[in-house]
Protein backbone atom coordinates (compact mmCIF):
# COMPACT_ATOMS: atom_id res chain seq x y z
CA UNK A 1 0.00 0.00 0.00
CA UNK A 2 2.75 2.34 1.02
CA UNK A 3 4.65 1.24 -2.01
CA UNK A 4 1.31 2.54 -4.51
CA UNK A 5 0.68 5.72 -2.43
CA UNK A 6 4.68 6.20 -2.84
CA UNK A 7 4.15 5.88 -6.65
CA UNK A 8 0.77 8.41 -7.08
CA UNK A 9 2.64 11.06 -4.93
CA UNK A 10 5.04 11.51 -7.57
CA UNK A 11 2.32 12.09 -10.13
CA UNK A 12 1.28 15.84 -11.11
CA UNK A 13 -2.72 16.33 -10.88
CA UNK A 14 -2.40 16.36 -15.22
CA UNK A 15 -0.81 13.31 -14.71
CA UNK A 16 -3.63 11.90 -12.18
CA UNK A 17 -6.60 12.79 -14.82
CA UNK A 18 -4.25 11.04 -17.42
CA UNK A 19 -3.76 8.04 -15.84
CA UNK A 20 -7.40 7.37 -14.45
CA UNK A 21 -8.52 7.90 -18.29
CA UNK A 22 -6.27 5.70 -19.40
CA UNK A 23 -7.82 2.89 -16.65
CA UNK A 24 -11.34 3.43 -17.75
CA UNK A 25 -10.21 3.15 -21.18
CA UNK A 26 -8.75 -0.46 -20.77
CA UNK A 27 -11.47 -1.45 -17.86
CA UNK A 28 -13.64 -4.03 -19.87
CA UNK A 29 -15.92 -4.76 -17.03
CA UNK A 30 -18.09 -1.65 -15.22
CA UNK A 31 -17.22 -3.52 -11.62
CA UNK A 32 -13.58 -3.69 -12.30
CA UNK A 33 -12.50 -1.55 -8.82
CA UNK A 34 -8.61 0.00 -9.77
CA UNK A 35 -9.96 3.44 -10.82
CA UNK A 36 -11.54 3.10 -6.74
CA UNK A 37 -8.47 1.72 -5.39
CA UNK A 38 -6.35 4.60 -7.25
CA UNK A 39 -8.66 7.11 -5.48
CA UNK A 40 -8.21 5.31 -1.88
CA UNK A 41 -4.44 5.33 -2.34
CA UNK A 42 -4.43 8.97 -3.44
CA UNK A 43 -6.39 10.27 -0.18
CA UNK A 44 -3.56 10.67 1.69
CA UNK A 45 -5.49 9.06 5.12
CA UNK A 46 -4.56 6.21 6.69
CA UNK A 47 -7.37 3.32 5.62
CA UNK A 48 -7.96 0.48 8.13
CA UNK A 49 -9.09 -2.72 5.79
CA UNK A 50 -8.89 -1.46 2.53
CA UNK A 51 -10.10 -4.53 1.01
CA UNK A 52 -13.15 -4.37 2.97
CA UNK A 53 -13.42 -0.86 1.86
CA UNK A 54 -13.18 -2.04 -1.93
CA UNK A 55 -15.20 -5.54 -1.86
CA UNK A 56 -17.45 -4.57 0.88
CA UNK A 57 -16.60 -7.86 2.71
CA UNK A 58 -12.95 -9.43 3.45
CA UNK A 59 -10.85 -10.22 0.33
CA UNK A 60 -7.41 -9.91 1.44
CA UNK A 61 -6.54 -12.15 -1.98
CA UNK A 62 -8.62 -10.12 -4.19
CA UNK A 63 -7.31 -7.16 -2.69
CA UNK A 64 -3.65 -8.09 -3.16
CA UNK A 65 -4.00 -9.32 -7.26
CA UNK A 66 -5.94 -5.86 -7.41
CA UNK A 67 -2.99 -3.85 -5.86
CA UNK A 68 -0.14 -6.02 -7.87
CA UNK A 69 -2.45 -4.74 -11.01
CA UNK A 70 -3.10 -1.36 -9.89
CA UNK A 71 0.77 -1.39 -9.40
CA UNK A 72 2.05 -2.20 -12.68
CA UNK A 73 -0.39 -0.49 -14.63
CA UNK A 74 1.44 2.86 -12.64
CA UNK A 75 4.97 1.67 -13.85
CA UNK A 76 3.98 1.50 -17.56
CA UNK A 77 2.03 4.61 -17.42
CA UNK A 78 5.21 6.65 -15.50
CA UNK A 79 7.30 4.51 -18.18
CA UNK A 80 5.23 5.64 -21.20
CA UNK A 81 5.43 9.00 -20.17
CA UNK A 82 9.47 9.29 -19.37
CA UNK A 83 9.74 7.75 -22.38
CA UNK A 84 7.60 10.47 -23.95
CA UNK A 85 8.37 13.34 -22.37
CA UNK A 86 12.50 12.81 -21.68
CA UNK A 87 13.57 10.64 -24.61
CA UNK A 88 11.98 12.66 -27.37
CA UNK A 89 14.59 14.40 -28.13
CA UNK A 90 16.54 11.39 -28.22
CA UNK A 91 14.07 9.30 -30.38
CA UNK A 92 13.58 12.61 -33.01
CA UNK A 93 17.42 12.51 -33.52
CA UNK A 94 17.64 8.83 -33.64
CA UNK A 95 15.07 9.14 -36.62
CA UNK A 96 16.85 11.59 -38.78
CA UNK A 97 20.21 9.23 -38.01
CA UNK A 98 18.08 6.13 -39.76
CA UNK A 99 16.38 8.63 -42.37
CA UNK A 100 20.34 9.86 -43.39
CA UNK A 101 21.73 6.32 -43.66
CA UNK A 102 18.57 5.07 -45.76
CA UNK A 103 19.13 8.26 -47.97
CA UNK A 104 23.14 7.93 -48.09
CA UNK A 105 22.15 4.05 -49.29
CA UNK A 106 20.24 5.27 -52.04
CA UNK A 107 22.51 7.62 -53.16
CA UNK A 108 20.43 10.64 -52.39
CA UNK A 109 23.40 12.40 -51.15
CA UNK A 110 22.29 16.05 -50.65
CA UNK A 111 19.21 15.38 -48.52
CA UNK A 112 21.43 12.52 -46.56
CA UNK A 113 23.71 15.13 -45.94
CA UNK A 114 21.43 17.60 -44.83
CA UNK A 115 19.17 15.49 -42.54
CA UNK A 116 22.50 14.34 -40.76
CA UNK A 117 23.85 17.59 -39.95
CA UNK A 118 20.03 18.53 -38.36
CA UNK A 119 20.78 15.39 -36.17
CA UNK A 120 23.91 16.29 -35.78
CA UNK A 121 23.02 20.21 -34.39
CA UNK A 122 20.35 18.70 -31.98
CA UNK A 123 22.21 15.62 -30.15
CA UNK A 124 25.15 18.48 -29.93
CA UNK A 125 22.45 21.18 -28.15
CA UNK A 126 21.25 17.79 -25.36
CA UNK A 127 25.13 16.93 -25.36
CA UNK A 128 23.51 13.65 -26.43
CA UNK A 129 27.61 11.89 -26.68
CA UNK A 130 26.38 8.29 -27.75
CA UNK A 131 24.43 9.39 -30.26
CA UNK A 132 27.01 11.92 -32.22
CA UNK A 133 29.80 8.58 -31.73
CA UNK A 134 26.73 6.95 -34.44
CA UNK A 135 26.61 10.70 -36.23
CA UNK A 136 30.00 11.04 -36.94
CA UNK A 137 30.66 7.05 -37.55
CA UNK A 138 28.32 7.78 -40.65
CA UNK A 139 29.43 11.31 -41.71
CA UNK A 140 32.95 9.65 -41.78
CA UNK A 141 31.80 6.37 -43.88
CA UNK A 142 30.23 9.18 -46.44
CA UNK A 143 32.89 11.47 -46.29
CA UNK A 144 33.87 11.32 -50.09
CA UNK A 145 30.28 12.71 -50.60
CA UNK A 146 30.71 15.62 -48.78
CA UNK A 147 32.17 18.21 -50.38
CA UNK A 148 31.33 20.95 -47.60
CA UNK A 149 33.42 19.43 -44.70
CA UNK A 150 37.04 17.38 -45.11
CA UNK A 151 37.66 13.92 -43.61
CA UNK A 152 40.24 15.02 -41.79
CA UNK A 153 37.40 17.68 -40.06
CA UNK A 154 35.10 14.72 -39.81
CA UNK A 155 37.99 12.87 -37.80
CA UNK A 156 38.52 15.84 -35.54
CA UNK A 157 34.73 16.30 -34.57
CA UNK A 158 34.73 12.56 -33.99
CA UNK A 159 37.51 12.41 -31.51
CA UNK A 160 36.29 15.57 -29.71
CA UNK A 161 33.09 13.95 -29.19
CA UNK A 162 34.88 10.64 -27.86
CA UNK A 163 36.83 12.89 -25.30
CA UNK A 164 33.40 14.28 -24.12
CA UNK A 165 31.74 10.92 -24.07
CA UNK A 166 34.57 9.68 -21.93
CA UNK A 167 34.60 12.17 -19.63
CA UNK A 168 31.08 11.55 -18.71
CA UNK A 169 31.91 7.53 -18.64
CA UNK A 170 34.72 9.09 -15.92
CA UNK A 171 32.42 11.21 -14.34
CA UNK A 172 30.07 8.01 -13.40
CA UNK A 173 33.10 6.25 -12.15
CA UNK A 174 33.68 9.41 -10.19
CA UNK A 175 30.80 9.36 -8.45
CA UNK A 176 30.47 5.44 -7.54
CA UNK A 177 34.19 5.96 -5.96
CA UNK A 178 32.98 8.64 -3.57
CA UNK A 179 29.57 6.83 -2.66
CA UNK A 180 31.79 3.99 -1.88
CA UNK A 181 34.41 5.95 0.23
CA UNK A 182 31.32 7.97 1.95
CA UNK A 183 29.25 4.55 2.82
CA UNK A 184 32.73 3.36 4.58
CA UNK A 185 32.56 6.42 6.94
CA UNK A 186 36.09 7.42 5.67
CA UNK A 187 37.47 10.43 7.72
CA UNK A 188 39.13 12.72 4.44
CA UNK A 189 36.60 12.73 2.45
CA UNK A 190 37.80 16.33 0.93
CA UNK A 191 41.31 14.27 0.20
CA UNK A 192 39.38 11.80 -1.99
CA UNK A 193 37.22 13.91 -3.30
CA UNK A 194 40.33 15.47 -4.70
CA UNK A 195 42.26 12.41 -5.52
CA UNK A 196 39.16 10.84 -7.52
CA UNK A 197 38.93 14.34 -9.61
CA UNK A 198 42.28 13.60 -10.20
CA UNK A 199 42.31 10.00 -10.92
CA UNK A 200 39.32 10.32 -13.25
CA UNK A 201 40.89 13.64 -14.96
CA UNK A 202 37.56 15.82 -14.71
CA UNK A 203 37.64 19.36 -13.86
CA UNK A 204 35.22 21.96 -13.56
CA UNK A 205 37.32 24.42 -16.52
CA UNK A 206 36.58 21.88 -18.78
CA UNK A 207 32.92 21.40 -20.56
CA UNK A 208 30.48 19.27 -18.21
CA UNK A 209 27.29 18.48 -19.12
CA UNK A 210 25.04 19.17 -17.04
CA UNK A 211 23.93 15.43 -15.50
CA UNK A 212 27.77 16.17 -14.95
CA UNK A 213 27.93 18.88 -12.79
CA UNK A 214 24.57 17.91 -11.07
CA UNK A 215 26.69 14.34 -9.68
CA UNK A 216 29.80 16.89 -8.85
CA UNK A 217 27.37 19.44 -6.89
CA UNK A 218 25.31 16.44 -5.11
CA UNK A 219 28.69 14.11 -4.16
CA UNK A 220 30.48 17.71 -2.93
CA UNK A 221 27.50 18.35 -0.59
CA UNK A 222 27.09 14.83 0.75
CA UNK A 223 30.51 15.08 1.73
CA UNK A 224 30.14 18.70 3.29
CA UNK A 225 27.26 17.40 5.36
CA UNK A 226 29.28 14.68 6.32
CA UNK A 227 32.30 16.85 7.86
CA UNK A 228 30.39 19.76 8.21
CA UNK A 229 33.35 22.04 5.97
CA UNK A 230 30.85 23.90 4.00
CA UNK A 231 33.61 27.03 4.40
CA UNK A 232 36.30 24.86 2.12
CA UNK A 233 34.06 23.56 -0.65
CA UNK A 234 32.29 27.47 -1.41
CA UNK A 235 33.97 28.15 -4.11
CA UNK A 236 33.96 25.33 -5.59
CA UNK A 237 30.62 25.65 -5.83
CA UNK A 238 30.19 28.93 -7.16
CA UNK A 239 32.73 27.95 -9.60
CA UNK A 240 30.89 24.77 -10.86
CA UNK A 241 27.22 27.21 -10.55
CA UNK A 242 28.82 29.63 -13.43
CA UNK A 243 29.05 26.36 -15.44
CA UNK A 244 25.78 25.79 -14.84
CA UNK A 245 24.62 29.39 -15.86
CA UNK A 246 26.33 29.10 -19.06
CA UNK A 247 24.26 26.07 -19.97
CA UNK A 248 20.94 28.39 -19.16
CA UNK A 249 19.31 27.21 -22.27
CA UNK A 250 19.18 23.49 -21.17
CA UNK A 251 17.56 24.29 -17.95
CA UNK A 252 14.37 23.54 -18.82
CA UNK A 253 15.66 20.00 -20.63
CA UNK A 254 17.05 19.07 -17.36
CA UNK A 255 14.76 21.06 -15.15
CA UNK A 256 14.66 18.14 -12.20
CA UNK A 257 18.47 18.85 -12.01
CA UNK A 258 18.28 22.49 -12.07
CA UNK A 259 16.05 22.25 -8.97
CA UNK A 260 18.28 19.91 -7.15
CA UNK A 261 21.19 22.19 -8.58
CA UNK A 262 19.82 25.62 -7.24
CA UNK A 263 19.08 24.09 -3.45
CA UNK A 264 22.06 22.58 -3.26
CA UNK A 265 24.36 25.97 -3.87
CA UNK A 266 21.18 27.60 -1.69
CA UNK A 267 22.82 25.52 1.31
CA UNK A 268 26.33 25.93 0.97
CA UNK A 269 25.55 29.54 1.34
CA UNK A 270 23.44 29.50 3.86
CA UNK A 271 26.14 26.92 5.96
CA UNK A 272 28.34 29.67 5.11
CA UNK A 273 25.98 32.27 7.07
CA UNK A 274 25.27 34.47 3.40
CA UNK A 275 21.76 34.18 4.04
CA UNK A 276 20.92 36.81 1.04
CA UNK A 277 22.68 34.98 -1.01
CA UNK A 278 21.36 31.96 0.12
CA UNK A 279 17.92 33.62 -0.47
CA UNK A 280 18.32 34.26 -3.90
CA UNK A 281 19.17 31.03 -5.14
CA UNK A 282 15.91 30.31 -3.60
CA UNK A 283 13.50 32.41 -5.15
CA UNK A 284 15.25 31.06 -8.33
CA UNK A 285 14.66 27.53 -6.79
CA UNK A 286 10.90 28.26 -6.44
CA UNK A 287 10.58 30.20 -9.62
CA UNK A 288 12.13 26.37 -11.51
CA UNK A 289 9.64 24.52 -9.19
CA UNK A 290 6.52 26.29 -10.66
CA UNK A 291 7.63 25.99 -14.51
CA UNK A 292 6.16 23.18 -16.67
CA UNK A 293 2.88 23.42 -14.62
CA UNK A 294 4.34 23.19 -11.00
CA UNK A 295 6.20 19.46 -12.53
CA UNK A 296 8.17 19.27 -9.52
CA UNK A 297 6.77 21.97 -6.91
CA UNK A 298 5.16 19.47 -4.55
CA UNK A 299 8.37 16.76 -4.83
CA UNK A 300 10.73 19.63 -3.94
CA UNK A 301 8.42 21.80 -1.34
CA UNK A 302 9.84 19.68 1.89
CA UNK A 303 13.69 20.81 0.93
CA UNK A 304 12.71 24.73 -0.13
CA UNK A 305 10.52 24.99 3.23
CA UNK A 306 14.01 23.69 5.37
CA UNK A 307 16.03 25.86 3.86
CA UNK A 308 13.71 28.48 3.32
CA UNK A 309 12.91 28.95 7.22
CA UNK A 310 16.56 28.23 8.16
CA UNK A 311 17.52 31.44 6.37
CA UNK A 312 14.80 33.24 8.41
CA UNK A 313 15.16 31.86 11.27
CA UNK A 314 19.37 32.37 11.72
CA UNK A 315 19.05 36.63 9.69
CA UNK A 316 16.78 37.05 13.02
CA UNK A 317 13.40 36.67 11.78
CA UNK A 318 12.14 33.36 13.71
CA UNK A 319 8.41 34.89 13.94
CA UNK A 320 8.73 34.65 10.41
CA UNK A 321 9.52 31.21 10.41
CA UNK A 322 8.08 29.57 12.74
CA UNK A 323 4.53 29.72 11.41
CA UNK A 324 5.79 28.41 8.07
CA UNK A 325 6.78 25.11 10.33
CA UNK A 326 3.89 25.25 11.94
CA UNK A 327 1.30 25.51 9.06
CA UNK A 328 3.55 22.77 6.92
CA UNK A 329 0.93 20.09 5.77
CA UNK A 330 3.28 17.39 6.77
CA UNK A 331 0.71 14.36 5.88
CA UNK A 332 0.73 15.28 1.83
CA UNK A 333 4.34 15.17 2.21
CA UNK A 334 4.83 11.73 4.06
CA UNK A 335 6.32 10.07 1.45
CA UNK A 336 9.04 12.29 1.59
CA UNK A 337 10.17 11.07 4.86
CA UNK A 338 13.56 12.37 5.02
CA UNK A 339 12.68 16.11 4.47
CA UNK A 340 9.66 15.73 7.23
CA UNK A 341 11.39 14.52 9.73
CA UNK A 342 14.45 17.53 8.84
CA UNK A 343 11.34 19.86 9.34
CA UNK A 344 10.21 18.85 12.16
CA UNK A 345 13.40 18.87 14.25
CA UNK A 346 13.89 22.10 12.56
CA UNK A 347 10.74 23.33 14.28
CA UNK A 348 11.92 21.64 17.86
CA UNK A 349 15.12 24.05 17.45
CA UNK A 350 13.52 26.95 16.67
CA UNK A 351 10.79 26.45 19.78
CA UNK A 352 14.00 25.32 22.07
CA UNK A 353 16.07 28.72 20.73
CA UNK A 354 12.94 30.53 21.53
CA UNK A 355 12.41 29.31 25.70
CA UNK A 356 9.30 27.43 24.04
CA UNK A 357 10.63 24.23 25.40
CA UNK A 358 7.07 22.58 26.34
CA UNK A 359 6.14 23.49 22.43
CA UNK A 360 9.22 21.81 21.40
CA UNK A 361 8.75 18.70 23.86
CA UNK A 362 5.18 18.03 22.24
CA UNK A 363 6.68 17.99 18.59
CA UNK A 364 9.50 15.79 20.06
CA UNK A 365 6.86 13.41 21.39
CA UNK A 366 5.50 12.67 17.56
CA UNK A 367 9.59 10.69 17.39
CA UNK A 368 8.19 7.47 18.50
CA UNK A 369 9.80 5.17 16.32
CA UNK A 370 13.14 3.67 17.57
CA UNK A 371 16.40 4.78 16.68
CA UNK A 372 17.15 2.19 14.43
CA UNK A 373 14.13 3.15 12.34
CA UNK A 374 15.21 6.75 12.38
CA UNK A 375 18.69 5.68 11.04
CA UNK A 376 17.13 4.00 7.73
CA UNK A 377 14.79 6.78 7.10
CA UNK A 378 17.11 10.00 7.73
CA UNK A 379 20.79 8.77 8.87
CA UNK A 380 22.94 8.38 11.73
CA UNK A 381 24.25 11.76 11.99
CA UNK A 382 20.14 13.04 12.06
CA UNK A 383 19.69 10.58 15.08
CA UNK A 384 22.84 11.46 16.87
CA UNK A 385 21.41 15.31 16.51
CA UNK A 386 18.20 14.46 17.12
CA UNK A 387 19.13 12.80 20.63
CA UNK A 388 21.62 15.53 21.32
CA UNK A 389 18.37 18.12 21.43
CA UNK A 390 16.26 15.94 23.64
CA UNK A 391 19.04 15.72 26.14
CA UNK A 392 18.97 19.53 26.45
CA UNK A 393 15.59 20.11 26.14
CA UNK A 394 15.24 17.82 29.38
CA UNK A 395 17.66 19.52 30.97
CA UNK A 396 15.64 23.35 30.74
CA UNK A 397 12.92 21.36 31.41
CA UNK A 398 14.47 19.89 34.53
CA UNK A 399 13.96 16.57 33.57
CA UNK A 400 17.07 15.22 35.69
CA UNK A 401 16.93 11.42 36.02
CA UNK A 402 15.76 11.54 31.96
CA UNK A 403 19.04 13.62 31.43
CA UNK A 404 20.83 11.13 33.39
CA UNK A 405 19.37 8.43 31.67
CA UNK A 406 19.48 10.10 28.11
CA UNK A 407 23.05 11.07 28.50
CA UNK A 408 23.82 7.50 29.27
CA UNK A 409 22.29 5.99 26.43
CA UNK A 410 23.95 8.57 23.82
CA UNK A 411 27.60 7.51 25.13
CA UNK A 412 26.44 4.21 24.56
CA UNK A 413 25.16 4.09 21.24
CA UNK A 414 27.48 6.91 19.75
CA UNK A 415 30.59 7.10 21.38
CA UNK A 416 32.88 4.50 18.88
CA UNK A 417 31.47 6.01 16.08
CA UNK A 418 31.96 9.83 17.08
CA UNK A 419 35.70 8.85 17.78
CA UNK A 420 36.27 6.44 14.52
CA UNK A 421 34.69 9.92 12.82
CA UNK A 422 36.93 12.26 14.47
CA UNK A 423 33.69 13.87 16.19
CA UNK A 424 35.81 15.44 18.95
CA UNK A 425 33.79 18.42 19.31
CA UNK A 426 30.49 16.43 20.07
CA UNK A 427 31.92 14.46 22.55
CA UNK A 428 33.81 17.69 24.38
CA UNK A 429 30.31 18.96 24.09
CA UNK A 430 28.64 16.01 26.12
CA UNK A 431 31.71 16.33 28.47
CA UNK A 432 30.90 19.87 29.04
CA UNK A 433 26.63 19.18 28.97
CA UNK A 434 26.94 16.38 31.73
CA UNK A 435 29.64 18.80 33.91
CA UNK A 436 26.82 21.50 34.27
CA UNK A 437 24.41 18.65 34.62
CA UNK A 438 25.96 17.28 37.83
CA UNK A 439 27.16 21.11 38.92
CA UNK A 440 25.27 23.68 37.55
CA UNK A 441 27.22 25.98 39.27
CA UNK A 442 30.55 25.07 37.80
CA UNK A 443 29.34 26.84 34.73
CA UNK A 444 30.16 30.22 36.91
CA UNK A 445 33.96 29.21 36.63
CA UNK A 446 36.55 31.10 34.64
CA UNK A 447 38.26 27.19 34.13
CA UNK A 448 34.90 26.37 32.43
CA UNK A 449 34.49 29.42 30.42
CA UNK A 450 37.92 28.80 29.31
CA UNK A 451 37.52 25.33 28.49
CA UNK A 452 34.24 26.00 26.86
CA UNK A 453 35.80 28.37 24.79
CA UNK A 454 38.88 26.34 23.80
CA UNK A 455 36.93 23.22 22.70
CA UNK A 456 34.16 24.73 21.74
CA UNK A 457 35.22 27.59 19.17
CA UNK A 458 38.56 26.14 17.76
CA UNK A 459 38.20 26.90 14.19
CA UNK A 460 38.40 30.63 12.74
CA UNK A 461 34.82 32.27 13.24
CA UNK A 462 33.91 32.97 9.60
CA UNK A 463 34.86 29.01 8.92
CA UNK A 464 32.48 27.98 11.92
CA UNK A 465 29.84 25.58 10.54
CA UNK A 466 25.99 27.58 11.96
CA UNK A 467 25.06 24.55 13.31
CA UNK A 468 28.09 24.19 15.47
CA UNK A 469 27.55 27.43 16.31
CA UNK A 470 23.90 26.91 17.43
CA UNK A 471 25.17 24.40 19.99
CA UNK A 472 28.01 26.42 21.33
CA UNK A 473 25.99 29.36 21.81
CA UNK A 474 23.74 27.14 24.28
CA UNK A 475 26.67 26.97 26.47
CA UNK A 476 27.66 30.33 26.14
CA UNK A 477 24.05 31.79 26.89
CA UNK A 478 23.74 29.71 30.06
CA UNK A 479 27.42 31.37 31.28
CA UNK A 480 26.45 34.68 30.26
CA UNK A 481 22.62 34.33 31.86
CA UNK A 482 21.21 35.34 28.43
CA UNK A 483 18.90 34.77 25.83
CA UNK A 484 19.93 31.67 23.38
CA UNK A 485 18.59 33.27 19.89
CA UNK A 486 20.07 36.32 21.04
CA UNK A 487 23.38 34.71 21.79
CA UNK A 488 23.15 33.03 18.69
CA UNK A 489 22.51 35.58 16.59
CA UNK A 490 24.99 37.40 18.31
CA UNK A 491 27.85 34.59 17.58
CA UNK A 492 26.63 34.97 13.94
CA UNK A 493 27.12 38.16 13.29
CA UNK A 494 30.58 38.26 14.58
CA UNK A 495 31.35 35.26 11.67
CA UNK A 496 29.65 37.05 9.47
CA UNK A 497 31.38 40.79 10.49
CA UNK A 498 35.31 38.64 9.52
CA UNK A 499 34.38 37.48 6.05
């Protein structure tokens, strides 16, 4: 069921109508219940016995051949229209390849000529590699007929094309290196990120496609994410954006990518604390998301709403976004797990940052899977975050034996792999947390302040990743008997002030 709802989610309304036409055109039978099934599955409620709903009586058999039906009728329908819709391109180019080599066999020479170079000039504007090695295998086999372009030309073109082709082959080899490295939990991953540019000879001064610099953009920010050295990769990404904007008249060819493309350079600035700029590639974000009738405004809401309310939040307009959180229809977007679950903590922050901590305990209470479950659905490092903030929360709330209890269970589910990771910091952190815990007067110190300082706020300020930040500046409020959003805006702006 999950698996079907999963499927319709990803369908525009257009696509909805389309499909359910399509059903009552095949149906052969007026009882036959899919088009009623689609409609149950696109509700968006949780349905206790479906198959009584359907049949009106238990069917659990019926019920499954009907969903297995329901299911693969979806896959050739999504199919039908990739095929449509993304290969067209590709199909009207393969068809004036065929049309040129049945011409060049009959020896009509001038239209053969003339249809290939129209292939040619569109697989060249989709950068369509595979399909110019077949162009310029059969320009080359007719060269002696062409009286407008040498062989030696011919040869040229070909062998450019074979460098681009292989530089994309590189570029997938590129990318399934680093996945591998980044599912080992490898400490440098900005060392082999470098090495495997190297290895695979791709760099960004040289002409990516844009599939290319999508897999360079989304491999550079899982590995930010990972270390949290969003400072080090910036340029890189602005560099490998300009590529990007160079390519502007493919953006609506790869418009999926463009999306991903914008929010991902959105983030790095926004890690960076350059919330305007940040903010910009946003409204260009949302401005992608509505073209082609709103294609892909619902599948990339969840991320634009996170980042979106991030910015808000941390340039010191939290009554700004905390409504958005709040009024976020979080059950249309369950299928989108990962971004849900980033919202919601996001709202728990902004509550805890705001004294709101009974707020932020009732949104904390809707976490009742186990942590295990959390893991598959939004990672390890969301988990380890996620536990982090109920520990404090409990603690302004007083909670002492579940601080005891919840600071116990964090060293012993996290500790080897925050040290294996090099995750210093969080552990100096916890050191620090459960000293105040059992003393809260210790925090009055000048050895703590020092030592909070020194652990705390190693790197230069402007490199300081904002969420880092965020969790120093509790510590640093409760010494200086102050506000937490003011001390974190406060710790913000002095970043900000050095760059």
């Amino acid at each position: 069921m999950n698996s079907i709802s999963s499927i319709i989610q990803t369908l525009t309304l257009e696509e909805k109508r389309s499909f359910i036409t399509q059903l009552k055109q095949k149906n052969k039978r007026n009882d036959t219940k899919n088009i009623q099934l689609f409609k149950l599955f696109d509700s968006n409620e949780e349905v206790k016995n479906p198959d009584q709903v359907i049949y009106g009586k238990k069917s659990k058999g019926a019920f499954h051949a009907l969903c297995k039906r329901l299911h693969d009728s979806l896959i050739d329908f999504i199919a039908s229209k990739s095929f449509e819709g993304e290969t067209s391109e590709e199909m009207e180019i393969l068809k004036l390849l065929l049309s040129s080599r049945i011409f060049f066999e009959q020896k009509q020479y001038k239209i053969a000529l003339k249809t290939i170079r129209k292939a040619e000039h569109k697989a060249r504007k989709y950068d369509l590699f595979s399909i110019l090695n077949e162009i310029y295998y059969t320009k080359i086999q007719y060269a002696h007929v062409n009286d407008k372009k040498s062989l030696h030309e011919l040869i040229y073109d070909f062998n450019q094309n074979r460098k681009q082709f292989h530089q994309e082959e590189n570029l997938n080899l590129f990318y399934a290196t680093v996945q591998n490295e980044l599912s080992k939990n490898t400490v440098d991953f900005e060392s082999i990120i470098k090495a495997t540019l190297v290895k695979f000879d791709i760099s960004l001064t040289k002409d990516l496609t844009f599939r290319s610099l999508f897999k360079i953009l989304e491999i550079t920010n899982k590995t930010a994410y990972i270390t949290r050295n969003y400072h080090t990769i910036l340029p890189f990404v602005t560099e490998a954006y300009q590529q990007i904007e160079s390519k502007n008249d493919l953006t609506e060819k790869h418009l999926f990518y463009h999306i991903q493309i914008l929010y991902y350079v959105a983030n790095v600035y926004f890690r960076n604390k350059q919330f305007e700029t940040s903010q910009r590639y946003l409204d260009l974000m949302l401005s992608q998301m509505k073209k082609q009738r709103h294609k892909y405004y619902k599948r990339f809401l969840p991320q634009y709403t996170l980042l979106q309310t991030l910015n808000l939040n941390y340039s010191g307009q939290t009554e700004a976004a905390i409504p958005i959180l709040e009024q976020f229809d979080y059950k249309k977007h369950k299928d989108q797990i990962t971004y849900t679950l980033d919202l919601k903590l996001t709202l728990i922050v902004f509550y805890f940052q705001q004294s709101r901590c009974k707020d932020a305990l009732r949104i904390f209470r809707e976490f009742y899977h186990s942590d295990i479950w959390y893991t598959e659905k939004a990672g390890l490092l969301w988990v380890i975050k996620k536990n982090l903030v109920e520990i404090l929360l409990h603690l302004e709330l007083n909670n002492i034996d579940l601080v005891e209890s919840r600071l116990n269970s964090f060293r012993k589910k996290h500790n080897s792999y925050l040290k294996n990771n090099s995750e210093t910091r969080v552990l100096e952190f916890l050191k620090l947390v459960t000293e105040f815990h059992k003393n809260p007067k210790a925090i009055t110190a000048e050895k703590y302040k020092e030592k909070v300082k020194n652990t705390l706020s190693s790197l230069e300020p402007e490199q300081e990743d904002i969420f880092d930040l965020s969790v120093y500046a509790w510590l640093k409020a409760k010494i200086n008997n102050d506000q937490l959003y003011t001390t974190t805006l406060s710790l913000i702006n002095r970043s900000q002030q050095i760059q």
